[in-house]
Protein backbone atom coordinates (compact mmCIF):
# COMPACT_ATOMS: atom_id res chain seq x y z
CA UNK A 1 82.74 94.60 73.47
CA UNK A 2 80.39 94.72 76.98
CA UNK A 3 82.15 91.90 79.28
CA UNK A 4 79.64 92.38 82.36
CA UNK A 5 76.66 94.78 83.04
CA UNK A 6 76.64 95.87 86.40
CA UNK A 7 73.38 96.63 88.64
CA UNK A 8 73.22 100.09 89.80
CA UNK A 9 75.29 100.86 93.11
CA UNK A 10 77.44 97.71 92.01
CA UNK A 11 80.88 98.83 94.18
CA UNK A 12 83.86 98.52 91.85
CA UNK A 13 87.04 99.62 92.68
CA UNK A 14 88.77 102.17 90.27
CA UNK A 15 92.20 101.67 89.28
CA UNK A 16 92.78 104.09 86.06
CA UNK A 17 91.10 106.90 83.68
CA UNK A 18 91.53 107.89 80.45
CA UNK A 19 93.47 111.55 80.20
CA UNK A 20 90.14 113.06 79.64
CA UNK A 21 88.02 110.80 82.72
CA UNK A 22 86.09 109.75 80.01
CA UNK A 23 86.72 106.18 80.85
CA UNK A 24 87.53 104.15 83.91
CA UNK A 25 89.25 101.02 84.54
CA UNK A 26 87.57 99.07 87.06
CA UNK A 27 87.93 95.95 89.14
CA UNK A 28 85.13 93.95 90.16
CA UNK A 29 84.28 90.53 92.20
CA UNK A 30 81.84 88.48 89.94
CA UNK A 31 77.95 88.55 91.41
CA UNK A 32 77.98 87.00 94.97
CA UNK A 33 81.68 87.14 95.10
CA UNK A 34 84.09 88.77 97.62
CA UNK A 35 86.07 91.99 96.84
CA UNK A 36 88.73 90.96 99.23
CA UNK A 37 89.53 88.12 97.08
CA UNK A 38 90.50 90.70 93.92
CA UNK A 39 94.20 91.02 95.30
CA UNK A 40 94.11 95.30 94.85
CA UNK A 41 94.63 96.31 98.26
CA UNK A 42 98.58 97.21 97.58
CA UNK A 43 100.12 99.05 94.80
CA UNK A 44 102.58 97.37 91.55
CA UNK A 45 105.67 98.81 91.18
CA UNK A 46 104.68 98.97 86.85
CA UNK A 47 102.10 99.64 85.21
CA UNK A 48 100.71 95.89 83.84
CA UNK A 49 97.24 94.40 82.80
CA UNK A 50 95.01 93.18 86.15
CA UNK A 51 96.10 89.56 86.57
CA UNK A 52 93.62 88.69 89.54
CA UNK A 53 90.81 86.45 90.06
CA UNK A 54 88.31 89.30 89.43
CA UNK A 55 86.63 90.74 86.64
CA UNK A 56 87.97 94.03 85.00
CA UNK A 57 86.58 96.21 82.40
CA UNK A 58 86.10 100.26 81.71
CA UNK A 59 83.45 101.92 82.50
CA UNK A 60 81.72 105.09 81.07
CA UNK A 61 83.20 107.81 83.17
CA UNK A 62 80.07 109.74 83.92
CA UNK A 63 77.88 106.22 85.25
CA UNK A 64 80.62 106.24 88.16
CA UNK A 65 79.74 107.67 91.99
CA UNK A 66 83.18 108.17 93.78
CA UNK A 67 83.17 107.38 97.69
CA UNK A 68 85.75 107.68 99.98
């Protein structure tokens, strides 16, 4: 099921991968909103489902550009 599409360079912020990289799961702000606001900026202590105010998804692991 395709949540959101993303425009090219969209920044998303990568927070898992399948064993194989395959597939990653990414945060997201919604169009015109602020990354800040996604509350990812410090680590859980477990593993859990994203509970933020952002979107969140997986994504195709060779359609993703890593920067540092």
């Amino acid at each position: 099921m395709i949540k959101a599409k993303l425009a090219g360079g969209a920044p998303v912020s990568l927070c898992e991968a399948s064993d194989d990289d395959a597939w990653f799961g990414v945060i997201f702000p919604a169009p015109g909103g602020d990354a800040s606001l996604c509350g990812i900026g410090r680590p859980v202590r477990t593993a859990r489902e994203y509970q933020g105010p952002c979107r969140w998804g997986w994504i195709k692991g060779g359609t993703v550009e890593l920067a540092g």
